[in-house]
PDB file of N, CA and C in Angstrom:
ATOM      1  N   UNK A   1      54.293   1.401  -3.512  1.00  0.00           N
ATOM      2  CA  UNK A   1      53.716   2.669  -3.105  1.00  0.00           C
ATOM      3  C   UNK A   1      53.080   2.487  -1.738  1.00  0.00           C
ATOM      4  N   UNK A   2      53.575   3.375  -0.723  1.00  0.00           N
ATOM      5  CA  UNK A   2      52.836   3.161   0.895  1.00  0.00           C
ATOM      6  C   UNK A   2      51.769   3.187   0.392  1.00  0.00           C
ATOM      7  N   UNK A   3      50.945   4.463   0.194  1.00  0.00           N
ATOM      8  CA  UNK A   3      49.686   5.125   0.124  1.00  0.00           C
ATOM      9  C   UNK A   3      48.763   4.067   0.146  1.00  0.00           C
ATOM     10  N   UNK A   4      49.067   2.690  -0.532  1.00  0.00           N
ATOM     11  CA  UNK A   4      47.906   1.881  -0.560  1.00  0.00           C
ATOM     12  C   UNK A   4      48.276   0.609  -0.137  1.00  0.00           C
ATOM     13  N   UNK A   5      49.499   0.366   0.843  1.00  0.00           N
ATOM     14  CA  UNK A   5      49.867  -1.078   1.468  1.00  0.00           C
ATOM     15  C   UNK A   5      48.793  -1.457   2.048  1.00  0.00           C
ATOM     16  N   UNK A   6      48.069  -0.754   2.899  1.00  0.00           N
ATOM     17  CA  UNK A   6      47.505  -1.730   3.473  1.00  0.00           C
ATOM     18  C   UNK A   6      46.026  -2.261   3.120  1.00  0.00           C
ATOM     19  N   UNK A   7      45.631  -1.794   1.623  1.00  0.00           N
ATOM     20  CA  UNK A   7      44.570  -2.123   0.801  1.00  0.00           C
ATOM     21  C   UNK A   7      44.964  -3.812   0.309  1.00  0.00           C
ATOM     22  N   UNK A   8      44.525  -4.757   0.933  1.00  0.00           N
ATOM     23  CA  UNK A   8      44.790  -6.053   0.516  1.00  0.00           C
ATOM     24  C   UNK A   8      44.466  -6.504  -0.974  1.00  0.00           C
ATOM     25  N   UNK A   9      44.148  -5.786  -2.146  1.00  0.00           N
ATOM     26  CA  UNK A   9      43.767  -5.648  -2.796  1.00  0.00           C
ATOM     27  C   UNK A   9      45.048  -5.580  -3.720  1.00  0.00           C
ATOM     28  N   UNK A  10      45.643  -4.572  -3.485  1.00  0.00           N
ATOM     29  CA  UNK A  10      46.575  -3.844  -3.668  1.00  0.00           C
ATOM     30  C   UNK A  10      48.104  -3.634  -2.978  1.00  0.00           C
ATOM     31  N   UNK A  11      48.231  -4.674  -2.417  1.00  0.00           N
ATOM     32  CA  UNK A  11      49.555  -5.260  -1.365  1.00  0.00           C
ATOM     33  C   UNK A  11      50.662  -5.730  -1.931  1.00  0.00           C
ATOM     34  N   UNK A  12      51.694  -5.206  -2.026  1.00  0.00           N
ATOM     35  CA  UNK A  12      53.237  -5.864  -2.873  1.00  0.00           C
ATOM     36  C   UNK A  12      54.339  -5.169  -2.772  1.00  0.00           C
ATOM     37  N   UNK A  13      55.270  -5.672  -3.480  1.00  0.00           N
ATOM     38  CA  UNK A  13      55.891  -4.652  -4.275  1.00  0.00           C
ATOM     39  C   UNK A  13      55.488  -3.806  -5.605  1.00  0.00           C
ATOM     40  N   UNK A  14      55.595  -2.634  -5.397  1.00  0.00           N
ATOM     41  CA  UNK A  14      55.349  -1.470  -6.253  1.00  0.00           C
ATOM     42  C   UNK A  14      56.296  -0.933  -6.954  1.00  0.00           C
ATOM     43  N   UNK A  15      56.954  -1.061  -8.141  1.00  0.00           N
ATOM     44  CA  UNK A  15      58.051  -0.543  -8.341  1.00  0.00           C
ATOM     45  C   UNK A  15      57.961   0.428  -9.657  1.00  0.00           C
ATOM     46  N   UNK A  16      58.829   1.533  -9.911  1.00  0.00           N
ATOM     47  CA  UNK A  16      58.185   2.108 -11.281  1.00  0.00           C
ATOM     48  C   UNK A  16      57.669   3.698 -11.204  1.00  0.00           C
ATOM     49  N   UNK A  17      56.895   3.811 -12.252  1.00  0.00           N
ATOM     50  CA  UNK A  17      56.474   5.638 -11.825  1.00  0.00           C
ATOM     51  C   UNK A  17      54.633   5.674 -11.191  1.00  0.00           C
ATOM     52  N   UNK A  18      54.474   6.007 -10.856  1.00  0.00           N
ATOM     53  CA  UNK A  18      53.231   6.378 -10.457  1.00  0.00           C
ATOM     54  C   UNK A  18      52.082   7.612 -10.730  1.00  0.00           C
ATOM     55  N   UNK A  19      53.005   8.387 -11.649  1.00  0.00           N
ATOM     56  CA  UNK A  19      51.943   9.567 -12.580  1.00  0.00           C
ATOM     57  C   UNK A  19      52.862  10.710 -11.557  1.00  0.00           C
ATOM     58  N   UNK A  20      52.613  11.793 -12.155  1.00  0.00           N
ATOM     59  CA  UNK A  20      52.087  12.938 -11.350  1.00  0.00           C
ATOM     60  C   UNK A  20      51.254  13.104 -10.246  1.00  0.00           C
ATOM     61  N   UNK A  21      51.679  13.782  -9.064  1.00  0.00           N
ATOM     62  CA  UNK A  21      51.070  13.865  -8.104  1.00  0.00           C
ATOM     63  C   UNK A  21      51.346  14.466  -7.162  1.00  0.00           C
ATOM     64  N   UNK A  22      51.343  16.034  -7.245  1.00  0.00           N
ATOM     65  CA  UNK A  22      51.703  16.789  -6.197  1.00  0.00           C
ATOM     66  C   UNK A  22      50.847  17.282  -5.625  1.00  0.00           C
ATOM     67  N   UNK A  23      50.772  17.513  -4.028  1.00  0.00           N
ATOM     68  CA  UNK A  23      50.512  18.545  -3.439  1.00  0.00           C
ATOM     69  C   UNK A  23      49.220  18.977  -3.533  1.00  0.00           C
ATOM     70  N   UNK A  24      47.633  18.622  -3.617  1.00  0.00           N
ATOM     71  CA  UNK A  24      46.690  19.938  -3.838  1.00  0.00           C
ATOM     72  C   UNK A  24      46.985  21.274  -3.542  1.00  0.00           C
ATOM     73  N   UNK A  25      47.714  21.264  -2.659  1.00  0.00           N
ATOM     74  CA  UNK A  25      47.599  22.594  -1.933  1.00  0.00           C
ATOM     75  C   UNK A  25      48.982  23.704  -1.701  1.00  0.00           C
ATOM     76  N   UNK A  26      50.107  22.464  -3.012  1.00  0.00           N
ATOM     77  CA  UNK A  26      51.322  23.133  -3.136  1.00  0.00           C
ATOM     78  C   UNK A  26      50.710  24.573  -3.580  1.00  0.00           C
ATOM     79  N   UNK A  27      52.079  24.845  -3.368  1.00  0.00           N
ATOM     80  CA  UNK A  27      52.441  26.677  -3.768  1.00  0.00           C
ATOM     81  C   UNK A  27      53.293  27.162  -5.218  1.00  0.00           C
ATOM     82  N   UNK A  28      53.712  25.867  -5.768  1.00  0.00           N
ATOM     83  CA  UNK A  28      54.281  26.003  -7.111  1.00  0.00           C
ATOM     84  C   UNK A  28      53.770  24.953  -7.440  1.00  0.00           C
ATOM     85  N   UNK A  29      53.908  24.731  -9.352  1.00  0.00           N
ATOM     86  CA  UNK A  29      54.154  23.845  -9.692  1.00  0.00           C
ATOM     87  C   UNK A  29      54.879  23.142  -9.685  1.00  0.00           C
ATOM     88  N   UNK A  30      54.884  21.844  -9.887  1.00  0.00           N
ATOM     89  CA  UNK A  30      56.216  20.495 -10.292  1.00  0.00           C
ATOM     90  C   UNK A  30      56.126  20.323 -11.372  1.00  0.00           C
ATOM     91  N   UNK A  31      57.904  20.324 -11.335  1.00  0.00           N
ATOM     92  CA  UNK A  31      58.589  20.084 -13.017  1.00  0.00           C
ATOM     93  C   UNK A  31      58.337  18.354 -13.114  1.00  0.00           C
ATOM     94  N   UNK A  32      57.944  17.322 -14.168  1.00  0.00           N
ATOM     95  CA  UNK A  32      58.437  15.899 -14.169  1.00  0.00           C
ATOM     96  C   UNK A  32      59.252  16.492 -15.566  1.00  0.00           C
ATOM     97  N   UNK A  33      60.557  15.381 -15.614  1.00  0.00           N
ATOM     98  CA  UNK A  33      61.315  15.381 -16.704  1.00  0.00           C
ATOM     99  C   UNK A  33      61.146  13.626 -16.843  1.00  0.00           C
ATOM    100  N   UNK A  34      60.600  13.752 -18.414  1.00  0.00           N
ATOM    101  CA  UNK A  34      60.734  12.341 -18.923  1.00  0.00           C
ATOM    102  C   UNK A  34      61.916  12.267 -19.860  1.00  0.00           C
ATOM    103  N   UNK A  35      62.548  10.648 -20.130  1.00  0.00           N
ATOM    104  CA  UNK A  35      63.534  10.561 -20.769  1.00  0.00           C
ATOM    105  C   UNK A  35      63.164   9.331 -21.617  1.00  0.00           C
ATOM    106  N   UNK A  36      64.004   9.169 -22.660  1.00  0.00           N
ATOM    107  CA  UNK A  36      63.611   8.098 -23.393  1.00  0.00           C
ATOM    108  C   UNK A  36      64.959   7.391 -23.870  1.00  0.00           C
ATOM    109  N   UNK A  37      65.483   6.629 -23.867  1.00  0.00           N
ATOM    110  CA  UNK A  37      66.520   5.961 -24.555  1.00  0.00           C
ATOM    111  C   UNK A  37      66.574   5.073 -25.514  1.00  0.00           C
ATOM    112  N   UNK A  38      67.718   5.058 -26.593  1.00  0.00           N
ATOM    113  CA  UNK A  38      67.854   4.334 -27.446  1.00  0.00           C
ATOM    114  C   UNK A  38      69.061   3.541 -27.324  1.00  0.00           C
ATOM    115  N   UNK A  39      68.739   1.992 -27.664  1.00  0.00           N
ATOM    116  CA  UNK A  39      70.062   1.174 -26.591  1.00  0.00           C
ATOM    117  C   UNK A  39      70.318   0.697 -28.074  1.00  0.00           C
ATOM    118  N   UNK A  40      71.817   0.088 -27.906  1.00  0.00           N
ATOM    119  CA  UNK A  40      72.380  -0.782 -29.070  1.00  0.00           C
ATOM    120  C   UNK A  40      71.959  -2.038 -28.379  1.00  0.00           C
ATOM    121  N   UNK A  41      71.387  -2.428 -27.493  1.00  0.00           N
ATOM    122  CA  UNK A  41      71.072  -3.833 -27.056  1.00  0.00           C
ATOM    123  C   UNK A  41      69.453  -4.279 -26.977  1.00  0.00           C
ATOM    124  N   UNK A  42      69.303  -5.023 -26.847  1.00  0.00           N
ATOM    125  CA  UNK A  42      67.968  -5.510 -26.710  1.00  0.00           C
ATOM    126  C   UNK A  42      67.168  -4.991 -25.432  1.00  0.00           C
ATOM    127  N   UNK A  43      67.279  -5.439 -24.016  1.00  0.00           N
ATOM    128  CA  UNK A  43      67.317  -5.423 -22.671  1.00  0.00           C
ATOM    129  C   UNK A  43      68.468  -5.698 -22.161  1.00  0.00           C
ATOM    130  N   UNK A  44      67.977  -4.327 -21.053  1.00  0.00           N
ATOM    131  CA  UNK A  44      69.293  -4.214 -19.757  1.00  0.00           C
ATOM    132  C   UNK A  44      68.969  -5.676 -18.934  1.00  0.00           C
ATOM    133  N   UNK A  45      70.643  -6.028 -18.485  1.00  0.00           N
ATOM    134  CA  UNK A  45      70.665  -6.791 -17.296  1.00  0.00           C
ATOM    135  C   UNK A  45      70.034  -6.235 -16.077  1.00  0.00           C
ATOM    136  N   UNK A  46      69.015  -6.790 -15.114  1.00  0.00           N
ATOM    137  CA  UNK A  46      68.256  -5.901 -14.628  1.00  0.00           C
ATOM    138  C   UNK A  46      67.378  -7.024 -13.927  1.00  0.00           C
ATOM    139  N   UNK A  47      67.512  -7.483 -12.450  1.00  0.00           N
ATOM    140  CA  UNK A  47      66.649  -7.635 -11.799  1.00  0.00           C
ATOM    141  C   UNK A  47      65.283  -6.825 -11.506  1.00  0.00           C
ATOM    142  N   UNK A  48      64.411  -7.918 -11.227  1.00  0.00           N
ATOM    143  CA  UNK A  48      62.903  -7.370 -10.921  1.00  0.00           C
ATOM    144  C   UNK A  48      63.153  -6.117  -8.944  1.00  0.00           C
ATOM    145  N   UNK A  49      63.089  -4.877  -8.990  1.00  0.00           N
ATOM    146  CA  UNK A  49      63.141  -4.369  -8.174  1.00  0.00           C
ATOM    147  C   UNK A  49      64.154  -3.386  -8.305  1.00  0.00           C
ATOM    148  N   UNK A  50      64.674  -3.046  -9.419  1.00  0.00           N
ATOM    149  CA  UNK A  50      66.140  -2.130  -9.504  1.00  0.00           C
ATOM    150  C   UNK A  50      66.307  -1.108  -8.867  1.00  0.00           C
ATOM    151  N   UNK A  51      67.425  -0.189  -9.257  1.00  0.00           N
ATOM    152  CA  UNK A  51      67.258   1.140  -8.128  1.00  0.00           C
ATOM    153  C   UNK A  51      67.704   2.032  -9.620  1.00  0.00           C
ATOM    154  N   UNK A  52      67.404   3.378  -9.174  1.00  0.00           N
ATOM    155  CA  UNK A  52      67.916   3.990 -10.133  1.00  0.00           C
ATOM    156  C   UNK A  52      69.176   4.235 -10.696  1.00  0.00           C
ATOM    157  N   UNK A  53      69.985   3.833  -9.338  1.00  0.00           N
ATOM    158  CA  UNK A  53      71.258   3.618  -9.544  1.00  0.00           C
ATOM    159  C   UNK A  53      72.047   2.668 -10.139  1.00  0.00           C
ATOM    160  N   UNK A  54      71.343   1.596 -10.417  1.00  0.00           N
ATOM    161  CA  UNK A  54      71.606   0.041 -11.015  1.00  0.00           C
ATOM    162  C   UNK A  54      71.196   0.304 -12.413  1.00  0.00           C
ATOM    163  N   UNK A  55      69.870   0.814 -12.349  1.00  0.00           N
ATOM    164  CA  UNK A  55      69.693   1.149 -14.239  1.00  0.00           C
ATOM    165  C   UNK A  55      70.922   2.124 -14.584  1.00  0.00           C
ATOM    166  N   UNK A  56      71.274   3.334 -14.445  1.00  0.00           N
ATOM    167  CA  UNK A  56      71.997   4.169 -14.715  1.00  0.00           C
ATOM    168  C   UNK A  56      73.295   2.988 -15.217  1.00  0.00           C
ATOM    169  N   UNK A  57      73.585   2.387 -14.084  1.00  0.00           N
ATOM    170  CA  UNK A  57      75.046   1.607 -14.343  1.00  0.00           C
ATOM    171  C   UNK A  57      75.006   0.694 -14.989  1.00  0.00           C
ATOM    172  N   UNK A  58      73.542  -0.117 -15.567  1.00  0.00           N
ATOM    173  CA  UNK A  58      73.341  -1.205 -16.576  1.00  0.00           C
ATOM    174  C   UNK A  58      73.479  -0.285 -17.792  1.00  0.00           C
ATOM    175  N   UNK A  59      73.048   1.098 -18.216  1.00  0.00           N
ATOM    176  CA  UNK A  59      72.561   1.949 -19.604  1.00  0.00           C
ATOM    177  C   UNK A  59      74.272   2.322 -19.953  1.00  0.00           C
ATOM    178  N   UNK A  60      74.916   2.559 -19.182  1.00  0.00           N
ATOM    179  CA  UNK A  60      76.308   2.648 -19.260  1.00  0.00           C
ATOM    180  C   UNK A  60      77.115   1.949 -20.528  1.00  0.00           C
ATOM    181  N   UNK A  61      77.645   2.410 -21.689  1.00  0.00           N
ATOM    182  CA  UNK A  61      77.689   2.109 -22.793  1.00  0.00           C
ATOM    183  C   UNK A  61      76.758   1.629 -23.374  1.00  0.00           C
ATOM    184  N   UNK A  62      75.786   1.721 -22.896  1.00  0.00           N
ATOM    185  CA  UNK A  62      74.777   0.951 -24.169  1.00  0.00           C
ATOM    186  C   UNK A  62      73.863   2.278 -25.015  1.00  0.00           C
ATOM    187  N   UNK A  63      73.977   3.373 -24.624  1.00  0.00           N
ATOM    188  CA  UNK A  63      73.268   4.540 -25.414  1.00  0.00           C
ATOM    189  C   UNK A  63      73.462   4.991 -26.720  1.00  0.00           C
ATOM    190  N   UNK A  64      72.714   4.912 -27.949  1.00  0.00           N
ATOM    191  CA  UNK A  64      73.182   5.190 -28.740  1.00  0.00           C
ATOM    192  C   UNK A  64      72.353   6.814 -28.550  1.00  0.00           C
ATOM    193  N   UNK A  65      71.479   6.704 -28.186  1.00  0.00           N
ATOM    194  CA  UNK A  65      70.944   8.350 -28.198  1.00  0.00           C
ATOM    195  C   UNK A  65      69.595   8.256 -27.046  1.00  0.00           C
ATOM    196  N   UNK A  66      69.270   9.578 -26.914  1.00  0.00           N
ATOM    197  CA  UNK A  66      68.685   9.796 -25.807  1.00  0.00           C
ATOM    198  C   UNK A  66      67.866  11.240 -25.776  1.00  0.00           C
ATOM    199  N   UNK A  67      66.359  11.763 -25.554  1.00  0.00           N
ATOM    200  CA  UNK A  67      65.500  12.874 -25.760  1.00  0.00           C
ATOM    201  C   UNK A  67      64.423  12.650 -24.328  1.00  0.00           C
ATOM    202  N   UNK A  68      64.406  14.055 -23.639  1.00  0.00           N
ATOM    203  CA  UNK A  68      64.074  14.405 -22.457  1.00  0.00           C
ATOM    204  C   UNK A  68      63.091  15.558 -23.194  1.00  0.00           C
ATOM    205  N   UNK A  69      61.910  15.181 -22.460  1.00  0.00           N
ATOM    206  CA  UNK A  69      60.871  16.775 -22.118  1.00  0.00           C
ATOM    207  C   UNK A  69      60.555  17.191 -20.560  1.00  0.00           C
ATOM    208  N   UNK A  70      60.125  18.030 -20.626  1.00  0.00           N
ATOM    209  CA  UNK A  70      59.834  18.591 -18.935  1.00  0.00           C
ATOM    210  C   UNK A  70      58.672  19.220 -19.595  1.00  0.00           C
ATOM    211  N   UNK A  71      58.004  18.691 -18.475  1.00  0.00           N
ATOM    212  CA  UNK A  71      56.570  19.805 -18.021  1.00  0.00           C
ATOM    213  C   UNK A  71      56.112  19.620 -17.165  1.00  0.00           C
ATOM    214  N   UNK A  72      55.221  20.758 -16.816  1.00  0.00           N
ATOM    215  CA  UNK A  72      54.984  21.389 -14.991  1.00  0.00           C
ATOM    216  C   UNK A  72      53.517  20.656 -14.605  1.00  0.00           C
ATOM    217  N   UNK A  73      53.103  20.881 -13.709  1.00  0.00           N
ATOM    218  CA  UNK A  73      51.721  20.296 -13.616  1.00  0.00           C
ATOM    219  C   UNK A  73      51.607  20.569 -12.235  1.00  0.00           C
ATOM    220  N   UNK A  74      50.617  21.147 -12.186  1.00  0.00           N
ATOM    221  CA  UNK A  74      50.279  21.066  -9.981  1.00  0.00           C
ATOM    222  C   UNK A  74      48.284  20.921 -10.030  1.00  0.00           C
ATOM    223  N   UNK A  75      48.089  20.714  -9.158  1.00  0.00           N
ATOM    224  CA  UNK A  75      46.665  20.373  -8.923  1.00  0.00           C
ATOM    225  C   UNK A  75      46.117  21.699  -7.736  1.00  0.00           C
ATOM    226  N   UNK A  76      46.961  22.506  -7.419  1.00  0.00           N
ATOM    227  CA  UNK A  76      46.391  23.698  -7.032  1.00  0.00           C
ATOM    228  C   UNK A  76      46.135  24.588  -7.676  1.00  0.00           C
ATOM    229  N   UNK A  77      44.509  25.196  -7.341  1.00  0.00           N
ATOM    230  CA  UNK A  77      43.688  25.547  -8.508  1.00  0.00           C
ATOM    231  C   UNK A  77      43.883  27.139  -8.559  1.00  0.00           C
ATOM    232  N   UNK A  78      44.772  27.652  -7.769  1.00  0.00           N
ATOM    233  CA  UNK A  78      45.208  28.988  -7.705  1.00  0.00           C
ATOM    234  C   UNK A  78      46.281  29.060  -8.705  1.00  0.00           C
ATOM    235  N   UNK A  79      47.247  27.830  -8.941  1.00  0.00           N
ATOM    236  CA  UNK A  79      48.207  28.196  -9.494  1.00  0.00           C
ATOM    237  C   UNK A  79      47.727  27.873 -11.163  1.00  0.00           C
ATOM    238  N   UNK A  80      46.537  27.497 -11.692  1.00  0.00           N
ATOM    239  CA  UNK A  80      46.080  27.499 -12.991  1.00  0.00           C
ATOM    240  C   UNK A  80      46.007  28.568 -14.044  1.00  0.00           C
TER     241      UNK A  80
END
C-alpha cells in the first residue's frame, strides 16, 4: 500500500485487501463484492506476491463451489 511507504514502521511489500475505503467526499457509494471458494485441494500453487490473474489461473479446476455478497459503503455523510 503507497499511502504508508514511507512510514518506516510500516515499509514492504503489502499485498492483499485493505478494507473499504472510499472517497470522504465521493458522490456515490462503492459496491465491494466478496467471494468465497470451495477447492477440492488443500492450497493453491501460489507464490508470496500473486496477481489476480495468477490466482484466477491457479483456482482453475479446482472449484467445487463458490458464494459472493456485495455491499455498498461510502464515508460521505450526505450519502447516509
Amino acid at each position: 500500500t503507497m499511502w504508508f511507504a514511507e512510514d518506516a514502521d510500516l515499509a514492504g511489500q503489502w499485498n492483499g485487501y485493505d478494507g473499504c475505503a472510499p472517497p470522504w467526499n465521493d458522490s456515490i457509494p462503492h459496491r465491494y463484492t466478496f467471494t468465497v471458494y470451495a477447492l477440492g485441494i488443500d492450497q493453491l500453487d501460489l507464490a508470496g506476491g500473486f496477481t489476480r490473474t495468477e490466482m484466477d489461473d491457479a483456482l482453475e479446476g479446482h472449484v467445487l463451489a463458490s458464494s459472493s455478497i456485495t455491499g455498498t459503503y461510502t464515508q460521505n455523510p450526505r450519502l447516509l
